[in-house]
Protein backbone atom coordinates (compact mmCIF):
# COMPACT_ATOMS: atom_id res chain seq x y z
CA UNK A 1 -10.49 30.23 -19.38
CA UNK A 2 -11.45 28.86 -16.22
CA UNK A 3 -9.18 25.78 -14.77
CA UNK A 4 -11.08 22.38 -13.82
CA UNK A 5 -10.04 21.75 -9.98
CA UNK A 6 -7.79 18.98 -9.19
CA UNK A 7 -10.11 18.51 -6.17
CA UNK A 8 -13.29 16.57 -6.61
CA UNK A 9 -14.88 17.05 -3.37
CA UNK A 10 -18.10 14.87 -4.08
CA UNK A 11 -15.55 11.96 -5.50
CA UNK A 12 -15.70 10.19 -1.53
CA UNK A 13 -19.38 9.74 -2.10
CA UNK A 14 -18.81 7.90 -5.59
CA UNK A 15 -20.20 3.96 -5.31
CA UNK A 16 -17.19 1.67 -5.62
CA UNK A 17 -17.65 -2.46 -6.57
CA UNK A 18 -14.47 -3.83 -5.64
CA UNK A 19 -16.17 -7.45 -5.14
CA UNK A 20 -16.69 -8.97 -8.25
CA UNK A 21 -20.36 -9.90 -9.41
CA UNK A 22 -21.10 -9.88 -5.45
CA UNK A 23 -20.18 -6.00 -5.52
CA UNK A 24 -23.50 -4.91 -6.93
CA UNK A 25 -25.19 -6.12 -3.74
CA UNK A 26 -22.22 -4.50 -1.49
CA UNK A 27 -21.81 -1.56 -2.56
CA UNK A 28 -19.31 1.02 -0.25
CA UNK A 29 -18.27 4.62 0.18
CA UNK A 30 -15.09 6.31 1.04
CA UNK A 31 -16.97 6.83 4.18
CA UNK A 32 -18.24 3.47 4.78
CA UNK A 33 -14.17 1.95 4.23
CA UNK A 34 -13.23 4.53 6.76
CA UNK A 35 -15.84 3.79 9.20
CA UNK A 36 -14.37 -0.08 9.07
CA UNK A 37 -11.27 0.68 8.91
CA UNK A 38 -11.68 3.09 12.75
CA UNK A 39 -13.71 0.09 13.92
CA UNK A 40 -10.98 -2.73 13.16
CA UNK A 41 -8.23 -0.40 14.91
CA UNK A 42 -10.06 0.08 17.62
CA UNK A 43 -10.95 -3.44 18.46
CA UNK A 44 -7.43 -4.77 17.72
CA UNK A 45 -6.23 -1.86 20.61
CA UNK A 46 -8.56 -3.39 23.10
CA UNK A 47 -7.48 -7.16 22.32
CA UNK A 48 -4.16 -5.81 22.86
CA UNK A 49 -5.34 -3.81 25.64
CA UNK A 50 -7.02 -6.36 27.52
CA UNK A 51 -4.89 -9.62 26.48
CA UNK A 52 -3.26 -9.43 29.74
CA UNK A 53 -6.18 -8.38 32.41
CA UNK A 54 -5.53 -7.74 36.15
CA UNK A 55 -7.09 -6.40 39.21
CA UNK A 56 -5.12 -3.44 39.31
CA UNK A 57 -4.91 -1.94 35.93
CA UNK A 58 -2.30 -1.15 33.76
CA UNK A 59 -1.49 1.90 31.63
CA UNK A 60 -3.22 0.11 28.90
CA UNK A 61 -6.15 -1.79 30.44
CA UNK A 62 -6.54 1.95 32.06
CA UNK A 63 -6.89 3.11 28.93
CA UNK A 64 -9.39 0.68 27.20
CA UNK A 65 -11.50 1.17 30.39
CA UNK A 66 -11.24 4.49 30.57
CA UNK A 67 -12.74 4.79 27.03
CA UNK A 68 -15.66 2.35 27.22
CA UNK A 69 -16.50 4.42 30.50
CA UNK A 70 -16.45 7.37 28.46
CA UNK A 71 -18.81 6.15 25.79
CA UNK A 72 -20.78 4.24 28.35
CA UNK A 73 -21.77 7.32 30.12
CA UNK A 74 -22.17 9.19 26.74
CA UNK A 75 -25.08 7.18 25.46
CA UNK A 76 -26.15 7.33 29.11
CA UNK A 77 -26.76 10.87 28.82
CA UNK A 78 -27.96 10.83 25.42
CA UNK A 79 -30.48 7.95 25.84
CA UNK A 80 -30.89 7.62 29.88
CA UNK A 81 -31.19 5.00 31.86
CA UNK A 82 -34.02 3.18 30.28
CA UNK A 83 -31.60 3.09 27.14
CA UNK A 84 -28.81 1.32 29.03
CA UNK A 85 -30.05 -2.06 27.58
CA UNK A 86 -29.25 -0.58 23.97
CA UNK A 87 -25.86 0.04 24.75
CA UNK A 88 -23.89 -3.01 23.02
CA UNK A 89 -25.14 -2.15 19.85
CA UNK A 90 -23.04 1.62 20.07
């Protein structure tokens, strides 16, 4: 006899309501809670990050600008330099 798998790998596309009678109209992913999740770590590193900012850097200011740079010149490439007035919403 074959043996059902213990892994469900389609199971992190499966709709969740977690939000009452509201949770038909918000409707989210595995994906989606992850996605939120990255998004509210990263902005609570660069309130930490830039809480205290100075002319000359530090380690963690260095950091935060470091990675906006990156991205910055990312979507740059990607989009050039008519695209630059798109960028706040990356």
């Amino acid at each position: 006899m074959a043996q059902e798998s213990a892994i469900n790998a389609l199971g992190q596309f499966q709709l969740t309501t977690g939000f009452g009678p509201v949770g038909r109209l918000v409707e989210f992913t595995n994906s989606n809670e992850m996605m939120l999740l990255a998004a509210a770590i990263i902005t609570v590193l660069f309130a930490i990050a830039l809480r205290h900012r100075a002319m000359v850097p530090g380690r963690m200011q260095g950091l935060a600008e470091m990675s906006y740079e990156f991205v910055h010149q990312m979507v740059d490439d990607t989009i050039g330099h008519e695209g630059r007035r798109f960028f706040p919403f990356v």
